[in-house]
Protein backbone atom coordinates (compact mmCIF):
# COMPACT_ATOMS: atom_id res chain seq x y z
CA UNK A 1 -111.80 -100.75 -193.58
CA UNK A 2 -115.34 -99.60 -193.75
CA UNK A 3 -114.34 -96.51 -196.97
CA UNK A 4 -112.84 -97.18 -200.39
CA UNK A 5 -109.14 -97.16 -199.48
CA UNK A 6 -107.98 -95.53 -202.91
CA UNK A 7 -110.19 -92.48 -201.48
CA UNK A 8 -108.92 -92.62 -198.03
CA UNK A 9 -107.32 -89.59 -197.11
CA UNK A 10 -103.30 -90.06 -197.02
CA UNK A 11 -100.90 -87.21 -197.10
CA UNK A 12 -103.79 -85.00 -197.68
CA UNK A 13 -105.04 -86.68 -200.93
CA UNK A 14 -106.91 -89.83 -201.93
CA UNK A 15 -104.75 -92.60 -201.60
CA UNK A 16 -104.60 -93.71 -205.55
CA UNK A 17 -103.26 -90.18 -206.46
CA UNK A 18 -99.96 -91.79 -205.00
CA UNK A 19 -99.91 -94.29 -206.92
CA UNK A 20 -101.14 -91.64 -210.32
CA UNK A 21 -98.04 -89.60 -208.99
CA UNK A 22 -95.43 -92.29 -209.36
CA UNK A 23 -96.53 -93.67 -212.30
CA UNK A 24 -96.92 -90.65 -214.13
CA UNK A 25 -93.28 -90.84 -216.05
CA UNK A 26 -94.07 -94.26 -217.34
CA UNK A 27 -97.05 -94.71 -218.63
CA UNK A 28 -98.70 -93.46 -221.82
CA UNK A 29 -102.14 -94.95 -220.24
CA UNK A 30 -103.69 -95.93 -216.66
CA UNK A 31 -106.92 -97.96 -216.33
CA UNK A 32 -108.74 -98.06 -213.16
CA UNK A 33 -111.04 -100.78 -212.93
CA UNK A 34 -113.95 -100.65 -210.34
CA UNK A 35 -116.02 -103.04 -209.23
CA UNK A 36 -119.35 -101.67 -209.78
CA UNK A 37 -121.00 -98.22 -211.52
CA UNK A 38 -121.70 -96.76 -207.73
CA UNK A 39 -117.57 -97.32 -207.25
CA UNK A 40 -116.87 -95.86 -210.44
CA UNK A 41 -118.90 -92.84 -210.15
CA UNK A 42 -117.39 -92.13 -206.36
CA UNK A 43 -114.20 -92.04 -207.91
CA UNK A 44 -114.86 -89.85 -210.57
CA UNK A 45 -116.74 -87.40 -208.27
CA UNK A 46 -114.11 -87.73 -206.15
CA UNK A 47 -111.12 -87.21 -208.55
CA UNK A 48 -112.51 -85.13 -211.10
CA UNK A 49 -111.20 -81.26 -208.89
CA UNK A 50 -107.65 -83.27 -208.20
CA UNK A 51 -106.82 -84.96 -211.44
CA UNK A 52 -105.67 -82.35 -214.04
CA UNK A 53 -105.58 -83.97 -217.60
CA UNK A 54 -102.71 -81.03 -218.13
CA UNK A 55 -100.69 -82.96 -215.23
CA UNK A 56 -100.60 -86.16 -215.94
CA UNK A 57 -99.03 -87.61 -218.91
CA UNK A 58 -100.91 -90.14 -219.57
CA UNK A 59 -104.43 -91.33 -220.95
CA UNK A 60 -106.76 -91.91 -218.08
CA UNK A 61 -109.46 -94.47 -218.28
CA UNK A 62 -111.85 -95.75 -216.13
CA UNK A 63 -113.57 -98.97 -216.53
CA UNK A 64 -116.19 -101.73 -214.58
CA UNK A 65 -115.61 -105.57 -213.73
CA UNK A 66 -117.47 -107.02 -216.46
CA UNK A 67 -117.53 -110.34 -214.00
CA UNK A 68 -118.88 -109.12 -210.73
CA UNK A 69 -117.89 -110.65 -207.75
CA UNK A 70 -114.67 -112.30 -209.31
CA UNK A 71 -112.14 -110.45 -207.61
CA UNK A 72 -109.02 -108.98 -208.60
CA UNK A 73 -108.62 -111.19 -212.01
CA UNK A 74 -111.56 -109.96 -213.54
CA UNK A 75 -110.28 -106.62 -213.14
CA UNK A 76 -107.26 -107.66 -214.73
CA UNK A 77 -108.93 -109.06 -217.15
CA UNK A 78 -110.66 -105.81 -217.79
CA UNK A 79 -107.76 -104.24 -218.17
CA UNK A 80 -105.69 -106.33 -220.62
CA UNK A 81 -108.75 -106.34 -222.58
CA UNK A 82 -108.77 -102.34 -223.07
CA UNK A 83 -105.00 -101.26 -223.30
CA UNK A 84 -103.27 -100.41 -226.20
CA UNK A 85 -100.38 -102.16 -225.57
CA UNK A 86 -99.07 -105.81 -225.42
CA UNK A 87 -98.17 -105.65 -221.31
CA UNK A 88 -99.91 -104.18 -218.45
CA UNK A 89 -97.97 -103.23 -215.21
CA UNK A 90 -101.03 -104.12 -212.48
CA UNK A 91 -100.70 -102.26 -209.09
CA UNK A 92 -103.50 -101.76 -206.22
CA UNK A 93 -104.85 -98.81 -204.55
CA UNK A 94 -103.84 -99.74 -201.94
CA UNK A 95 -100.39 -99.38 -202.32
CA UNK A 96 -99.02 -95.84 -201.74
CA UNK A 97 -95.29 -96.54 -201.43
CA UNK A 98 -94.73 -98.03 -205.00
CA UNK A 99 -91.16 -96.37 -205.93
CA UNK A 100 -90.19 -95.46 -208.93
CA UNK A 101 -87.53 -97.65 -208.77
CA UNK A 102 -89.57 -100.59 -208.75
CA UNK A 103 -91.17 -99.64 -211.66
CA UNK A 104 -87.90 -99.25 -213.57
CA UNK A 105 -86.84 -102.76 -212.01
CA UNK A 106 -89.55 -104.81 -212.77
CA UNK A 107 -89.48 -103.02 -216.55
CA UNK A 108 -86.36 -103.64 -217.06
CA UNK A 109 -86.80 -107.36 -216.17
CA UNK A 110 -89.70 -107.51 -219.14
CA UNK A 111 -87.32 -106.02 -221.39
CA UNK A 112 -84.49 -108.49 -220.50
CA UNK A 113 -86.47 -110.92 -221.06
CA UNK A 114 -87.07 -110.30 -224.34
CA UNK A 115 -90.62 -110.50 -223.64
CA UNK A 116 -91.02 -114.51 -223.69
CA UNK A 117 -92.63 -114.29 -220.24
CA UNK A 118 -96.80 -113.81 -219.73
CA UNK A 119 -96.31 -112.65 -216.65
CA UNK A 120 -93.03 -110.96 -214.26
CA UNK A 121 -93.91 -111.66 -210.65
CA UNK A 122 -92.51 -110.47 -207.11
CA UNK A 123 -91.86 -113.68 -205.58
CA UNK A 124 -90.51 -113.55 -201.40
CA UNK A 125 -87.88 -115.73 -199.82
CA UNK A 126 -90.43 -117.83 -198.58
CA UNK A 127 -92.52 -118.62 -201.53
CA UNK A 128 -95.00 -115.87 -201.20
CA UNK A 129 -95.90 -113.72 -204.85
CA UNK A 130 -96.88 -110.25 -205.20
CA UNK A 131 -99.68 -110.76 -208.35
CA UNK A 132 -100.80 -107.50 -207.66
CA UNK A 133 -97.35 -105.82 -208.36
CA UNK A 134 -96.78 -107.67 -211.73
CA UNK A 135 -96.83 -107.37 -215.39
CA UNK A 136 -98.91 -109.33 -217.58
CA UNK A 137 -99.22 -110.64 -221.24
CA UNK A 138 -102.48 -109.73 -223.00
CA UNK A 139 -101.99 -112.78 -224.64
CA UNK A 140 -103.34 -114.13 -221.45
CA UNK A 141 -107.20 -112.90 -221.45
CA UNK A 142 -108.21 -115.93 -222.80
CA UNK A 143 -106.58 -118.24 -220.05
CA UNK A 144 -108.31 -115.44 -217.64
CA UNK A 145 -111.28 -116.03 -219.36
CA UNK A 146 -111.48 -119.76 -218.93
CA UNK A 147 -110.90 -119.22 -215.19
CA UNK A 148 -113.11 -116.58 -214.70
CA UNK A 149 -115.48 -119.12 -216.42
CA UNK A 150 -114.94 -121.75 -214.20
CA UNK A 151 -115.40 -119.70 -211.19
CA UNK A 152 -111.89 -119.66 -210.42
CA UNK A 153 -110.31 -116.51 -209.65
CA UNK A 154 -106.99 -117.25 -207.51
CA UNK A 155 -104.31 -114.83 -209.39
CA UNK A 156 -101.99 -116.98 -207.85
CA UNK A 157 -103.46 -120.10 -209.56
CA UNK A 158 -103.45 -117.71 -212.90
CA UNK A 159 -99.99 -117.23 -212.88
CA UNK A 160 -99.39 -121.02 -212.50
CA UNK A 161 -101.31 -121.68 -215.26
CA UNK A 162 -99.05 -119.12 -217.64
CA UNK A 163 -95.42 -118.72 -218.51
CA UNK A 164 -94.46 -116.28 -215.29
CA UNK A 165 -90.66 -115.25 -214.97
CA UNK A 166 -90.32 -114.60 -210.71
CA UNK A 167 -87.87 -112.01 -209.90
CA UNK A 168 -86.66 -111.74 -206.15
CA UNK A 169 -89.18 -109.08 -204.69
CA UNK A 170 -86.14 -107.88 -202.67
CA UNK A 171 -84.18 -107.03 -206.12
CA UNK A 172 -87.46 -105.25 -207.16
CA UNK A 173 -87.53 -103.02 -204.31
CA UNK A 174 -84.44 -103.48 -201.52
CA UNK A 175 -86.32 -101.68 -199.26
CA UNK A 176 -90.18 -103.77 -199.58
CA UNK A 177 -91.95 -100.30 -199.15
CA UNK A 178 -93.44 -100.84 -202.77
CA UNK A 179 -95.54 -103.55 -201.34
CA UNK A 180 -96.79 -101.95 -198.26
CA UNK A 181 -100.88 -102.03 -198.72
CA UNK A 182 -102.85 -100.62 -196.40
CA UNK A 183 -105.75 -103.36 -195.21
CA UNK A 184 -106.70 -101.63 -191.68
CA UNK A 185 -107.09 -98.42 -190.38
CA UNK A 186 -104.53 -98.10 -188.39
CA UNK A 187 -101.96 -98.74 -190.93
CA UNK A 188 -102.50 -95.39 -192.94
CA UNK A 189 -100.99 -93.61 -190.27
CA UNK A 190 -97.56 -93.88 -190.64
């Protein structure tokens, strides 16, 4: 898109904020995991006049990809590997329209599961999963490890490898808007 999307301009703020917003009523902590030190730093100089630690309720923590160049499971990995708690609820950037009620869906679903699952995933009608919309075990760093360490980094191939519970993506969010992402220009103007 040729800009960091979470910073893109949407509604008048950077893009993430949305997703900082929504989440704010849930969580007791958010990681944000960046790539590299230069994407870390934009952020933070970016974010540090908007985000009010008196706002939000939670604990706000930024982190880098130990792996570079691994893709979205090393920052998952990242970020199983520095929460305080036994699940993480992962969601992109990128992602604006994530509703509250698909938060309380797909947390309900890990609590009615009594928590035998690594992973909850949005799975389609057609086969397709949402990995970036999903809850995972931190007992799975060490699978993510192995991966990571044999340069595979397909989240999709991840949650094969794990015990994943898929829950109809349309029963997570009747209305798909929580998996809108934005990948070109044109699509942040709504």
């Amino acid at each position: 898109m040729g800009e960091d999307k979470g910073l893109m301009n949407f509604k008048g703020e950077p893009l993430i904020l949305n997703i900082l917003k929504t989440v704010n009523k849930f969580a007791d902590e958010v990681l944000l995991i960046f790539r590299d030190d230069i994407q870390l730093n934009k952020y933070k100089t970016n974010l540090k006049d908007i985000i009010s630690f008196e706002y939000f309720n939670f604990n706000l923590k930024f982190f880098v990809d130990e792996f570079k160049g691994k893709g979205p499971l090393a920052g998952i990995l990242v970020g199983l590997s520095n929460i305080n708690n036994e699940y993480a609820l992962v969601l992109p950037c990128d992602s604006p329209f994530v509703s509250e009620f698909f938060i309380n869906s797909i947390f309900s679903k890990m609590e009615i599961s009594n928590e035998n699952y690594d992973s909850i995933v949005p799975q389609w009608k057609n086969g397709d999963l949402e990995p970036l919309h999903s809850i995972y075990s931190v007992k799975t760093k060490n699978i993510i490890l192995k991966m990571i360490s044999n340069d595979k980094r397909d989240v999709k191939s991840f949650i094969g490898e794990i015990n994943s519970l898929m829950v109809a993506s349309e029963i997570l969010d009747p209305t798909g808007m929580s998996f809108k992402n934005f990948n070109k220009p044109e699509d942040i103007i709504i």
